[in-house]
Protein backbone atom coordinates (compact mmCIF):
# COMPACT_ATOMS: atom_id res chain seq x y z
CA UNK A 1 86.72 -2.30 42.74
CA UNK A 2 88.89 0.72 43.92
CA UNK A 3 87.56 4.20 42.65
CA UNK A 4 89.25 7.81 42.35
CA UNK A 5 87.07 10.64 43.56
CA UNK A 6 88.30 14.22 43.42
CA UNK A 7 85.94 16.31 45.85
CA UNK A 8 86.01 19.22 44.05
CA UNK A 9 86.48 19.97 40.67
CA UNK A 10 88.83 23.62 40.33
CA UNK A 11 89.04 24.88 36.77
CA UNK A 12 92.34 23.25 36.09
CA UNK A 13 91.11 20.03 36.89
CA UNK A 14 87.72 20.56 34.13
CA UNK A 15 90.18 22.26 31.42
CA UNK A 16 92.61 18.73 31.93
CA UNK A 17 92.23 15.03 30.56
CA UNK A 18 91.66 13.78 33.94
CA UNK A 19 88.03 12.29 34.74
CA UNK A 20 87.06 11.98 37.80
CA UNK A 21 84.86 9.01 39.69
CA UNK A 22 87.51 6.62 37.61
CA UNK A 23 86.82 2.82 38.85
CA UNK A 24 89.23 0.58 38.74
CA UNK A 25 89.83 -3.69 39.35
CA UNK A 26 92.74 -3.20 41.08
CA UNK A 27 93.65 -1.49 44.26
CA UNK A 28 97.38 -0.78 42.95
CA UNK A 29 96.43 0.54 39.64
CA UNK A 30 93.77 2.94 41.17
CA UNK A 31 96.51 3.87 44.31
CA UNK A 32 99.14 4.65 41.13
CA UNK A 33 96.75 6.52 39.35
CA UNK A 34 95.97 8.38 42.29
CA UNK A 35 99.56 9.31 43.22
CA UNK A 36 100.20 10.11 39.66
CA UNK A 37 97.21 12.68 39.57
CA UNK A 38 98.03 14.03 43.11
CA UNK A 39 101.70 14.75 41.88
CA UNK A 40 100.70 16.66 38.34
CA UNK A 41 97.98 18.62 39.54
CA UNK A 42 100.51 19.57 42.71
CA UNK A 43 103.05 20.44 40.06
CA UNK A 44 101.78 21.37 36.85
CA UNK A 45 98.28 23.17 37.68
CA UNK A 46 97.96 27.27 38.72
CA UNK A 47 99.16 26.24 42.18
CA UNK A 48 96.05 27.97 43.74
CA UNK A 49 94.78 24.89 45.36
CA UNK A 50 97.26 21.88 46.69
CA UNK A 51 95.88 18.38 46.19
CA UNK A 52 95.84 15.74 48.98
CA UNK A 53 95.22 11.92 48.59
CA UNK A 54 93.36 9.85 51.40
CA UNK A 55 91.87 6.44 51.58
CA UNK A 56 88.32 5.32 52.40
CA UNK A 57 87.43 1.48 52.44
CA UNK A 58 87.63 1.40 48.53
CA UNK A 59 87.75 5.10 47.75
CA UNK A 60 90.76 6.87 46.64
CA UNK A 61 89.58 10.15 47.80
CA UNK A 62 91.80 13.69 46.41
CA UNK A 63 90.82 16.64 48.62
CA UNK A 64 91.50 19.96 47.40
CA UNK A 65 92.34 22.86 49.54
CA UNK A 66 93.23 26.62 49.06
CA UNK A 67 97.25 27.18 49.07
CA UNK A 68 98.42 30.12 51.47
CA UNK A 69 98.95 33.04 49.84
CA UNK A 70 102.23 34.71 51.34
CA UNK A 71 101.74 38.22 52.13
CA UNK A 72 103.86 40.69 49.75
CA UNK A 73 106.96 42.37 51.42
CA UNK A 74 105.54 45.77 51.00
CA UNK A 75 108.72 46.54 48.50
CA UNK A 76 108.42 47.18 45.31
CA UNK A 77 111.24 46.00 44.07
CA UNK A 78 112.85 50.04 43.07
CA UNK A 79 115.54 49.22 45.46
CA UNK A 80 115.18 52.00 47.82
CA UNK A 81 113.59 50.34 50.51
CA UNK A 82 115.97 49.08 52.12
């Protein structure tokens, strides 16, 4: 039995369908699921956090980090900075 932990739950992840400590019977299901998971939240959450996947014995583990946040340009967009 494979299962799908998510280390930390951000508030994207608790407002979406996704459930996490998911078990499944079969290595590949779990490893698509994962993948699957890893790519939507990646994509389709606020894009605060980015979303890893590793693998430990039989756990699918998703680690979630902080994304850098870019430092502003200092313009303001008025177009006479420059």
């Amino acid at each position: 039995m494979t299962t799908i932990i998510v280390d930390k739950e951000c508030k994207c992840f608790k407002e979406s369908d996704f459930e996490n400590n998911q078990s499944f019977q079969s290595k590949d299901e779990a490893l698509l699921r994962a993948k699957y998971m890893v790519d939507y939240m990646n994509n389709e959450f606020c894009h605060k956090h980015n979303f890893a996947l590793s693998e430990v014995d039989d756990t699918l583990l998703i680690t979630v980090s902080m994304n850098e946040v870019k430092p502003k340009s200092g313009c303001c967009g008025g177009g006479h900075c420059s």
